[in-house]
Protein backbone atom coordinates (compact mmCIF):
# COMPACT_ATOMS: atom_id res chain seq x y z
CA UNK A 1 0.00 0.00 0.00
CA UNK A 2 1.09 3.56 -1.07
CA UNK A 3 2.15 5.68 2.31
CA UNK A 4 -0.61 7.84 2.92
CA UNK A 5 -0.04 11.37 1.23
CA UNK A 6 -0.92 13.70 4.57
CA UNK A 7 1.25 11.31 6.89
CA UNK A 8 3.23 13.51 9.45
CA UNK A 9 0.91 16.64 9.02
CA UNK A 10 -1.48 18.32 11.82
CA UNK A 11 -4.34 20.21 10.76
CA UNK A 12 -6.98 21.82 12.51
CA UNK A 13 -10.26 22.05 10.67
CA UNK A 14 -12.82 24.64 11.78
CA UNK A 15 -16.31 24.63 10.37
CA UNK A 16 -19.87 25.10 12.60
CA UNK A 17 -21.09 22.50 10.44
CA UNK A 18 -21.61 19.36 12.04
CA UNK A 19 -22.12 16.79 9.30
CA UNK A 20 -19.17 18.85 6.95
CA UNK A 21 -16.82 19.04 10.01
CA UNK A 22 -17.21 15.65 10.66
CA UNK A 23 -16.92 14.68 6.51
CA UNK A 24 -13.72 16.66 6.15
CA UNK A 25 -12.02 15.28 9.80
CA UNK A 26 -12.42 11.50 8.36
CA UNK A 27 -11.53 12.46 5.06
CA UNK A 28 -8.33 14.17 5.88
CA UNK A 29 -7.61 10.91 9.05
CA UNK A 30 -8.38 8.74 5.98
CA UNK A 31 -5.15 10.54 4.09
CA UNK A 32 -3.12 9.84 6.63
CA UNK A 33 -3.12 13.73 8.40
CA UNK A 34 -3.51 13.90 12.42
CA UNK A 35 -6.63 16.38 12.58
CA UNK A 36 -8.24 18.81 15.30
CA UNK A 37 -11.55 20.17 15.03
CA UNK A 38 -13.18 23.05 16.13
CA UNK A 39 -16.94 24.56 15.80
CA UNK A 40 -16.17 28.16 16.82
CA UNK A 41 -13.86 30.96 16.12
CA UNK A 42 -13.05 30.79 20.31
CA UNK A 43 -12.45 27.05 19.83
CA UNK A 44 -10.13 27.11 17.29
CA UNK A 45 -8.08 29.90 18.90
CA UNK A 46 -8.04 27.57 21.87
CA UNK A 47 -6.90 24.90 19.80
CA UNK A 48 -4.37 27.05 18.43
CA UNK A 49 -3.00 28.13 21.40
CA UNK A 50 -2.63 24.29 22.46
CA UNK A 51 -0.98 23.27 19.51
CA UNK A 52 0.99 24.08 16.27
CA UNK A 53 -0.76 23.24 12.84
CA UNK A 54 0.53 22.69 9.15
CA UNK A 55 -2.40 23.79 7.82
CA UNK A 56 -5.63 24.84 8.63
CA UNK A 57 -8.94 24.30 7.08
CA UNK A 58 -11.10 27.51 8.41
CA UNK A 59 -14.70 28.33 7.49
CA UNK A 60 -15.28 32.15 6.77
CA UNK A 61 -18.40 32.48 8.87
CA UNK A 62 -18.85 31.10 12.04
CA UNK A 63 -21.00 32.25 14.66
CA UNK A 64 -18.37 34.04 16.86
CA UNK A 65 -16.81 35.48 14.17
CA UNK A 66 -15.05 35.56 10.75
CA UNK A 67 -12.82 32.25 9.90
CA UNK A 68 -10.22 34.94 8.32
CA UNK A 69 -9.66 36.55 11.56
CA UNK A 70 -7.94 33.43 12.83
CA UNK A 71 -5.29 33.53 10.35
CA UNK A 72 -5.07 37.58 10.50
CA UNK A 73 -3.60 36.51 14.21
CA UNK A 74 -1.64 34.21 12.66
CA UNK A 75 -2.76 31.78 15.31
C-alpha cells in the first residue's frame, strides 16, 4: 500500500457544520493527516494556542466570528 499522502501533518479544521466538520475530519484521518476540530472561532483559537498546525482548514463564517480573523492573528 502507497504511504498515505498527509502522513506527518497536523491540521486543525474549523467549520460550525456538524455533518461537513465531521466529513472533512475522516476524510483528511483517511489521508493519513492527524486532525483537530473546532466549531467556533473561540475554539479554534483555543486549539491554536494548544498546539501548532501545518495547515488549517477555516470556514469564513462562524458564529463568533469571521474564519479569516484566525489567520489575521496568525494563530
Amino acid at each position: 500500500m502507497p504511504p498515505a499522502p498527509l502522513a506527518g501533518l497536523t491540521v486543525l479544521v474549523v467549520d460550525d457544520e456538524p455533518l461537513l466538520r465531521r466529513h472533512l475530519v475522516a476524510t483528511l484521518e483517511r489521508l493519513g493527516a492527524d486532525v483537530s476540530s473546532a466549531d467556533s472561532l473561540g475554539a479554534a483559537r483555543r486549539h491554536a494556542a494548544q498546539s501548532g498546525f501545518d495547515f488549517a482548514l477555516v470556514d469564513v463564517h462562524l458564529p463568533d466570528g469571521l474564519g479569516i480573523d484566525l489567520l489575521k492573528e496568525k494563530a
